[in-house]
N, C-alpha and C. Protein backbone atom coordinates (compact mmCIF):
# COMPACT_ATOMS: atom_id res chain seq x y z
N UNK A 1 -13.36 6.30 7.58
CA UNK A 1 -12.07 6.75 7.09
C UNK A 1 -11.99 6.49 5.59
N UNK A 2 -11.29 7.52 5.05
CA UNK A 2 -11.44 7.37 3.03
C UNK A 2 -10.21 6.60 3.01
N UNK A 3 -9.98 5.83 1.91
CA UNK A 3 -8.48 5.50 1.63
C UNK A 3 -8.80 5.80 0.30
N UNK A 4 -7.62 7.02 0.21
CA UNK A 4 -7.37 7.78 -1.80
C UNK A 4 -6.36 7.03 -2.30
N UNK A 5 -6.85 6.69 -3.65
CA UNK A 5 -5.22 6.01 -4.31
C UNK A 5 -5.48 6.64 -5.51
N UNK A 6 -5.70 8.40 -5.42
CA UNK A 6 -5.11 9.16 -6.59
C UNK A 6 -3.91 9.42 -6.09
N UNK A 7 -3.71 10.93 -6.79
CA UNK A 7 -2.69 11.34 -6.92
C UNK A 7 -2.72 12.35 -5.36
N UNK A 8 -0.88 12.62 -4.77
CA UNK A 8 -1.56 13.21 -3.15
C UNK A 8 -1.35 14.18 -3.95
N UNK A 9 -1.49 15.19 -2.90
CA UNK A 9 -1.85 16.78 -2.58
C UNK A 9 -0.07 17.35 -2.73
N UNK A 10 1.08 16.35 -2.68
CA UNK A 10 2.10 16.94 -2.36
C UNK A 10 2.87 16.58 -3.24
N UNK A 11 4.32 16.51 -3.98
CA UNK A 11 5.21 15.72 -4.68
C UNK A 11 6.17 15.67 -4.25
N UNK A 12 7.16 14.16 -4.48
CA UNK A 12 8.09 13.85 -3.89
C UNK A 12 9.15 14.65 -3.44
N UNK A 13 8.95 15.66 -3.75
CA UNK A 13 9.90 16.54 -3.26
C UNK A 13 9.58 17.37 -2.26
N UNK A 14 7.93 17.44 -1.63
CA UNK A 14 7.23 17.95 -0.80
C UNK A 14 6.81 19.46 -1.23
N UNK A 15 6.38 19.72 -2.33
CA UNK A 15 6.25 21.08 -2.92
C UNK A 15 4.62 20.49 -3.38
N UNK A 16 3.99 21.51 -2.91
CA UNK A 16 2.05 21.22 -3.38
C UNK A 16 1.89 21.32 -4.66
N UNK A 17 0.89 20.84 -5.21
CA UNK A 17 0.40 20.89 -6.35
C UNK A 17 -0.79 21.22 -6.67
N UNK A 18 -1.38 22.31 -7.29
CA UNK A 18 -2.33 23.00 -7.54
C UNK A 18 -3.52 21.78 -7.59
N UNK A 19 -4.51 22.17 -6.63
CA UNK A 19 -5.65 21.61 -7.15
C UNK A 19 -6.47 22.28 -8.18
N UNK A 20 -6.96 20.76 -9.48
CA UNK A 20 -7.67 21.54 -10.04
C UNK A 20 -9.18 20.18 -9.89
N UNK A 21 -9.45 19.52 -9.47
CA UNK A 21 -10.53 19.26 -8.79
C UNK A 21 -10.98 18.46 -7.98
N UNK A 22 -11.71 17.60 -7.41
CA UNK A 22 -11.83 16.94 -6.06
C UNK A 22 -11.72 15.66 -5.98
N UNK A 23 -11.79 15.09 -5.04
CA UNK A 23 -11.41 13.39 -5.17
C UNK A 23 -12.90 12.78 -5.98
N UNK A 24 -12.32 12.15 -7.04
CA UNK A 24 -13.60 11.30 -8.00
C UNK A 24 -14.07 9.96 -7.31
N UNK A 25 -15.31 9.68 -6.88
CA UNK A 25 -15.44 7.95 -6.72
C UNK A 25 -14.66 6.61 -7.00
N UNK A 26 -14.36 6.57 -8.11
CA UNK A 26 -13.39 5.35 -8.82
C UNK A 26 -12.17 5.89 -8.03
N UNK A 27 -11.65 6.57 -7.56
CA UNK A 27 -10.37 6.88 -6.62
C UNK A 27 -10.25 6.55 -5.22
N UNK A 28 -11.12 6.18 -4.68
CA UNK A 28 -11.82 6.02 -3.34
C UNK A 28 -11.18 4.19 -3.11
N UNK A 29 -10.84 4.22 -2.30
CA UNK A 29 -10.71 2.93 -2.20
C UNK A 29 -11.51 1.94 -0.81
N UNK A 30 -11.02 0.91 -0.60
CA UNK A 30 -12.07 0.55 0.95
C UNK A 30 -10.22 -0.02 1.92
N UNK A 31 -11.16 0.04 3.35
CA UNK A 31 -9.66 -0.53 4.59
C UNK A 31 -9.53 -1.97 3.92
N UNK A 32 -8.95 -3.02 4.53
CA UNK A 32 -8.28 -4.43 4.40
C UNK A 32 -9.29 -5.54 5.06
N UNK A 33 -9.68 -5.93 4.85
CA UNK A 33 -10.77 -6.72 5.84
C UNK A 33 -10.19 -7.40 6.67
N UNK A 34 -8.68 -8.15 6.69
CA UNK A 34 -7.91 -8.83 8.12
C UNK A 34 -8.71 -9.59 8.82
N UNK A 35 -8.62 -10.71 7.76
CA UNK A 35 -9.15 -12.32 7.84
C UNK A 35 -8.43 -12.40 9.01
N UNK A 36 -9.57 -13.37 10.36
CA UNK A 36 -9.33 -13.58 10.78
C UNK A 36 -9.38 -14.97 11.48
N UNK A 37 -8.78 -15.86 12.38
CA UNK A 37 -9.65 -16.83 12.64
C UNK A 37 -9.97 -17.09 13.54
N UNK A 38 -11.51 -17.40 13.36
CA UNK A 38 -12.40 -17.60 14.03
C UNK A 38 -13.69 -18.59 13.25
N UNK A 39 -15.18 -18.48 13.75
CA UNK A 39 -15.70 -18.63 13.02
C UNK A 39 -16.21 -18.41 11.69
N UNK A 40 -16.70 -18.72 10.38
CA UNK A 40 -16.94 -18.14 9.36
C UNK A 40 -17.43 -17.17 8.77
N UNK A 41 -17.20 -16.15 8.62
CA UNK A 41 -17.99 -14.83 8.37
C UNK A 41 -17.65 -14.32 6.68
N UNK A 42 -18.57 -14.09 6.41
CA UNK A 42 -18.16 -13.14 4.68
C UNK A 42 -19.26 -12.15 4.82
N UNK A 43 -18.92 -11.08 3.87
CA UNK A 43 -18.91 -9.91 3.64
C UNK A 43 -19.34 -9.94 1.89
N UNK A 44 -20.15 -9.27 1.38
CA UNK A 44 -20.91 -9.17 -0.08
C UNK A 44 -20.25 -7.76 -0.20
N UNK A 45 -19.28 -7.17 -0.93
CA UNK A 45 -18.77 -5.92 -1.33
C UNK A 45 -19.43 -5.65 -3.05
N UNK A 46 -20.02 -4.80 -3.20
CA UNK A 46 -20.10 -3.82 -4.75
C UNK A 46 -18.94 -3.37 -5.28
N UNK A 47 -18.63 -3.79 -6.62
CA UNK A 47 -17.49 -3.20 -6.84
C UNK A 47 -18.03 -2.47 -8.22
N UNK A 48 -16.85 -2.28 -9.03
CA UNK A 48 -16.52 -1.31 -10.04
C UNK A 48 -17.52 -2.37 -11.28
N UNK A 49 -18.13 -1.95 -12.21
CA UNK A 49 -19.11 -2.83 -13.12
C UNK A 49 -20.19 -3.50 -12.40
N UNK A 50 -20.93 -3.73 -11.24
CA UNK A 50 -22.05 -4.38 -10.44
C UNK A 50 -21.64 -5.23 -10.21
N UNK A 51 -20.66 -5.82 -10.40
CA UNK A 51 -20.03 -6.76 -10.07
C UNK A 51 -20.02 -7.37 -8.40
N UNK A 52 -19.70 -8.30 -8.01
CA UNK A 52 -19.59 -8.30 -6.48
C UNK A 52 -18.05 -9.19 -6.14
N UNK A 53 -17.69 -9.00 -4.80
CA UNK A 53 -16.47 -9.74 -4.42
C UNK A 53 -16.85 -10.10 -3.01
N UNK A 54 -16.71 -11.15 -2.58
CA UNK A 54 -16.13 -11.77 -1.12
C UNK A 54 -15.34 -11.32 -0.42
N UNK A 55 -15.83 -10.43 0.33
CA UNK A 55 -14.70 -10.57 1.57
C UNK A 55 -14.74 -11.59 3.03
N UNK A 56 -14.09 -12.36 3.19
CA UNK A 56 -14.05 -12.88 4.23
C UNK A 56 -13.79 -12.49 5.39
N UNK A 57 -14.15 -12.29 6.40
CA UNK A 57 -13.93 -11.34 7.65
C UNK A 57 -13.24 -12.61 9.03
N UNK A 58 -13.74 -13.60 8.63
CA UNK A 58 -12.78 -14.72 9.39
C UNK A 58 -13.46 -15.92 8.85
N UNK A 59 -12.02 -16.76 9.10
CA UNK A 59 -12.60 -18.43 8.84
C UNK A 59 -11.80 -19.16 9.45
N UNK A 60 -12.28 -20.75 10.14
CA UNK A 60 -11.42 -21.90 10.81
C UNK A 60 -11.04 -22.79 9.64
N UNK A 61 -11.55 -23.13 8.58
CA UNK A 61 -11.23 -23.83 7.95
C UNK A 61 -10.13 -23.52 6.81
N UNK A 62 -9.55 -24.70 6.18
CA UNK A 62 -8.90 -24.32 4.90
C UNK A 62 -8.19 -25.36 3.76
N UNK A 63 -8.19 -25.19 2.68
CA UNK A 63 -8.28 -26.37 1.62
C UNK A 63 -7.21 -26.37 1.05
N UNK A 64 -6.64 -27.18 2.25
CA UNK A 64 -5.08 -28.02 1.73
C UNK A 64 -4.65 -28.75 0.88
N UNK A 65 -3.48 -28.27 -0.40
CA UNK A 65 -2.82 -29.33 -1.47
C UNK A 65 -1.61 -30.00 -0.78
N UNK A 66 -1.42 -30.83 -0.84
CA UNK A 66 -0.27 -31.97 -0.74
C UNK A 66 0.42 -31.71 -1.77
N UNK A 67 0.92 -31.26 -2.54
CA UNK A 67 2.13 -31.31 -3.82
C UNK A 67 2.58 -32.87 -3.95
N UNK A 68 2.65 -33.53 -3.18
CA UNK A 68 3.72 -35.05 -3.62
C UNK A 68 2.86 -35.82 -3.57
N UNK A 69 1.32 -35.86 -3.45
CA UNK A 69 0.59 -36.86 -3.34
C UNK A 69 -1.08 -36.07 -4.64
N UNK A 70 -0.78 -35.08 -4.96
CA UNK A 70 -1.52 -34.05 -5.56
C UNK A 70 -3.24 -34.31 -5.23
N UNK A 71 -3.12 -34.80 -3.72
CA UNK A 71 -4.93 -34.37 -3.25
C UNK A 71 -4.99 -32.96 -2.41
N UNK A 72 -6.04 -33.07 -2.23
CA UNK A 72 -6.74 -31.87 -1.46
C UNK A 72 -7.63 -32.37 -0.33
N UNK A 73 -7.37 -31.47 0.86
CA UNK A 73 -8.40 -31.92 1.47
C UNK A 73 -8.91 -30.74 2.35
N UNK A 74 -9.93 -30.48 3.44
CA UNK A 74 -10.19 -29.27 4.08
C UNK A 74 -9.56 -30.17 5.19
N UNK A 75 -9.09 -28.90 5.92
CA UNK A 75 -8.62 -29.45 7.39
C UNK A 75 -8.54 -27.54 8.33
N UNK A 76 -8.98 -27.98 9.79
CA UNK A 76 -8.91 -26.86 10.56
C UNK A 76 -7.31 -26.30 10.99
N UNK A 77 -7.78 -24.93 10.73
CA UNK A 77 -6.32 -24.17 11.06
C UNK A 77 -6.31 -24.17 12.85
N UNK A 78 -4.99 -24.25 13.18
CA UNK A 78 -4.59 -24.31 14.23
C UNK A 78 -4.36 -22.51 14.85
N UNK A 79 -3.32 -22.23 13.91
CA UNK A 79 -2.84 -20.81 14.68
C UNK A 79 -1.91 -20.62 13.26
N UNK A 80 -1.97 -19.24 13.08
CA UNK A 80 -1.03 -18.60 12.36
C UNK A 80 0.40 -18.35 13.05
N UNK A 81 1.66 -19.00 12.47
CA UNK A 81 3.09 -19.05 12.55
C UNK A 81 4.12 -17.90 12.20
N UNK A 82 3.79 -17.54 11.24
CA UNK A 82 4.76 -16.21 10.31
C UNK A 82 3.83 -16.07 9.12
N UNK A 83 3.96 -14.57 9.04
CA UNK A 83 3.30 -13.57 8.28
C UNK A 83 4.46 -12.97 7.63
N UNK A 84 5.04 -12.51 6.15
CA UNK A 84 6.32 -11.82 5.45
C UNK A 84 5.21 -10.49 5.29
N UNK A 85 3.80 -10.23 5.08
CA UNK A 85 3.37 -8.72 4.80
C UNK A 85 3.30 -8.07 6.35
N UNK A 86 3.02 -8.30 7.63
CA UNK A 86 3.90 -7.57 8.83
C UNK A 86 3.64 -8.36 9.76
N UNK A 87 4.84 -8.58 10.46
CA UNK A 87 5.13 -9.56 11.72
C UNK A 87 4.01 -9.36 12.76
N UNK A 88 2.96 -8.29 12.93
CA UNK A 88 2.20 -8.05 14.16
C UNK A 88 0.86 -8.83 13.60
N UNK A 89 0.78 -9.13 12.48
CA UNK A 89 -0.21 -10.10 11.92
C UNK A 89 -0.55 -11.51 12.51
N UNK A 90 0.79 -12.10 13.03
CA UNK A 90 0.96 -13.03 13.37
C UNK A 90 0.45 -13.01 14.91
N UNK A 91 0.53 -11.73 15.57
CA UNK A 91 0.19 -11.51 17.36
C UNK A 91 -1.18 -11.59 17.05
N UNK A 92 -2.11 -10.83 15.99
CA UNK A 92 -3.52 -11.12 15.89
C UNK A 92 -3.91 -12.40 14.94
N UNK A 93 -3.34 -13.37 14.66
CA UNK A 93 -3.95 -13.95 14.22
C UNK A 93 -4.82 -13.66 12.82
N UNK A 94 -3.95 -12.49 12.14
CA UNK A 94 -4.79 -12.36 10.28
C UNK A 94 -3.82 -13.34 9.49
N UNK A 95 -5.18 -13.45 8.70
CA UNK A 95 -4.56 -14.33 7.43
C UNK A 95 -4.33 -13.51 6.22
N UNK A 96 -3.21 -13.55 5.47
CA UNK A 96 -3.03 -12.64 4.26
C UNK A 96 -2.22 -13.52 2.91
N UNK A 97 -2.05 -13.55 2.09
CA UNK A 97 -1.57 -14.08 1.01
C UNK A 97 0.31 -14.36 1.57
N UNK A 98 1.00 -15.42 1.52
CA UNK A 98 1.80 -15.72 2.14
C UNK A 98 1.99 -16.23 2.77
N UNK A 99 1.06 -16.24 4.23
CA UNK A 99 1.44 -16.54 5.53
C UNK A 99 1.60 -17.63 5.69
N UNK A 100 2.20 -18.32 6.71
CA UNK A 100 2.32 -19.75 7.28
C UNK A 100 1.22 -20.23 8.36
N UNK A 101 0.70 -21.05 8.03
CA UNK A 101 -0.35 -21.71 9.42
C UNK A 101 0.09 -23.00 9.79
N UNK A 102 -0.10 -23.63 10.59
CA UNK A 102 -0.27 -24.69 11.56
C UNK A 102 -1.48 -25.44 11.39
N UNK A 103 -1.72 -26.04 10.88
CA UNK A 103 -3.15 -26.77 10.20
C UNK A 103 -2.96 -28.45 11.13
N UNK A 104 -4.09 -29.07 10.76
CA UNK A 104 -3.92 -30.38 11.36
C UNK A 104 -2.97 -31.69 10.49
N UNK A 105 -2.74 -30.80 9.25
CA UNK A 105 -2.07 -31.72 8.44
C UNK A 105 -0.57 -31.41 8.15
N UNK A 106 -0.63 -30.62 8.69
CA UNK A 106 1.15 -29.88 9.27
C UNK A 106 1.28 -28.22 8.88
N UNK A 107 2.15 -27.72 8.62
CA UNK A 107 2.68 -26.37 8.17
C UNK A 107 2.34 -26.25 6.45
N UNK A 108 2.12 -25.40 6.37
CA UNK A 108 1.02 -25.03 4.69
C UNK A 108 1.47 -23.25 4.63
N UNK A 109 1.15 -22.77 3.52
CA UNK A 109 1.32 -21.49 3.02
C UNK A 109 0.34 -21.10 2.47
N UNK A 110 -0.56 -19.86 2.80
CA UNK A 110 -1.66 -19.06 2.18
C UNK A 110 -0.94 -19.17 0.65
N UNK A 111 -2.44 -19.44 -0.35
CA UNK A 111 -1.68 -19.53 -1.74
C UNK A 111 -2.77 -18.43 -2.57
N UNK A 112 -4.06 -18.12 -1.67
CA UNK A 112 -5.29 -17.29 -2.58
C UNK A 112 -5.53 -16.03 -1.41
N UNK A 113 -6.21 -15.05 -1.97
CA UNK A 113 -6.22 -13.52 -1.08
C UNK A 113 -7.47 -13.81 -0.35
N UNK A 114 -7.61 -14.06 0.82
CA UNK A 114 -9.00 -14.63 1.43
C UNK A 114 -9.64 -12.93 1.78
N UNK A 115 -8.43 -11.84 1.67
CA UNK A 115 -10.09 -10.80 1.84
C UNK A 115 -10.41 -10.07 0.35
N UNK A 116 -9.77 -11.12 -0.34
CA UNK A 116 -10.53 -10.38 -1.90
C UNK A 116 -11.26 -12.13 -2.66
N UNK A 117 -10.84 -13.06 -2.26
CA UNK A 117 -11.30 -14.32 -3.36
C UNK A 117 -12.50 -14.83 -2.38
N UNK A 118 -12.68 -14.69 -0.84
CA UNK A 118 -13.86 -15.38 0.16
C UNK A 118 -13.36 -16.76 0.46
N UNK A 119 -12.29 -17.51 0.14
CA UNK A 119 -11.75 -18.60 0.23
C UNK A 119 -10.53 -18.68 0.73
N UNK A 120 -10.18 -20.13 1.72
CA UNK A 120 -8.42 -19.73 2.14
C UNK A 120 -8.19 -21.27 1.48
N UNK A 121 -6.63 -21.36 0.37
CA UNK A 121 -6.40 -22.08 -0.47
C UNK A 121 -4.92 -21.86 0.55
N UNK A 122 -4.25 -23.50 0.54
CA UNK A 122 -2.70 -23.29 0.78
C UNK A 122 -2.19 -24.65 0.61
N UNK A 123 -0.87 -24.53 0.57
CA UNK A 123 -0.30 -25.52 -0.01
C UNK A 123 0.51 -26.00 0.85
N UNK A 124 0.70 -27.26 1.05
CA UNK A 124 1.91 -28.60 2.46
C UNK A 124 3.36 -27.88 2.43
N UNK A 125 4.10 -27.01 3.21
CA UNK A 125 5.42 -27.11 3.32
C UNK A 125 6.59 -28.21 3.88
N UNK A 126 5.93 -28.83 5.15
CA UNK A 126 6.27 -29.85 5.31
C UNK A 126 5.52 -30.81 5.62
């Protein structure tokens, strides 16, 4: 499946717009990878300059800040709680920038994009 993030075929007003040529590469985009958890998996993506990015495809672990005590530590995720980018996230179990988990060190908030950075970073709510 393509995902385009030019310009569509239609305008907001639903009236077409002349094509004058075809979808370019750099317009092309890729699906969401929808970290999940489980065991650890990453993904090596090519991007734009040879560059490369991490995608994470699932992970159990994750590297918890304390704010009032300012350590860090890794500790295993339990289960994802609430998701604000869509509530059915939470029935599968994806991780996305936002979300709330259940960790062994209490309730925490996704703070880094684990299917663009390869890492899950979050911070103590209570």
């Amino acid at each position: 499946m393509v995902v385009y993030q030019g310009r569509g075929k239609r305008s907001s007003r639903g009236s077409r717009y002349k094509s004058y040529r075809g979808y370019k590469k750099n317009e092309l985009g890729r699906l969401p990878s929808l970290t999940g958890l489980a065991k650890k998996r990453l993904k090596h993506i090519r991007i734009l300059g040879g560059k490369n990015k991490l995608r994470l495809l699932s992970e159990e672990f994750v590297n918890v800040v304390d704010t009032k005590t300012k350590k860090s530590q890794k500790v295993k995720i339990k289960t994802i709680t609430g998701n604000p980018a869509n509530r059915h996230f939470v029935r599968r179990n994806i991780m996305t920038k936002g979300a709330i988990i259940e960790t062994e060190a209490g309730k925490a908030r996704i703070t880094s994009r684990p299917g663009q950075d390869g890492v899950v970073n979050a911070v103590l709510i209570s």
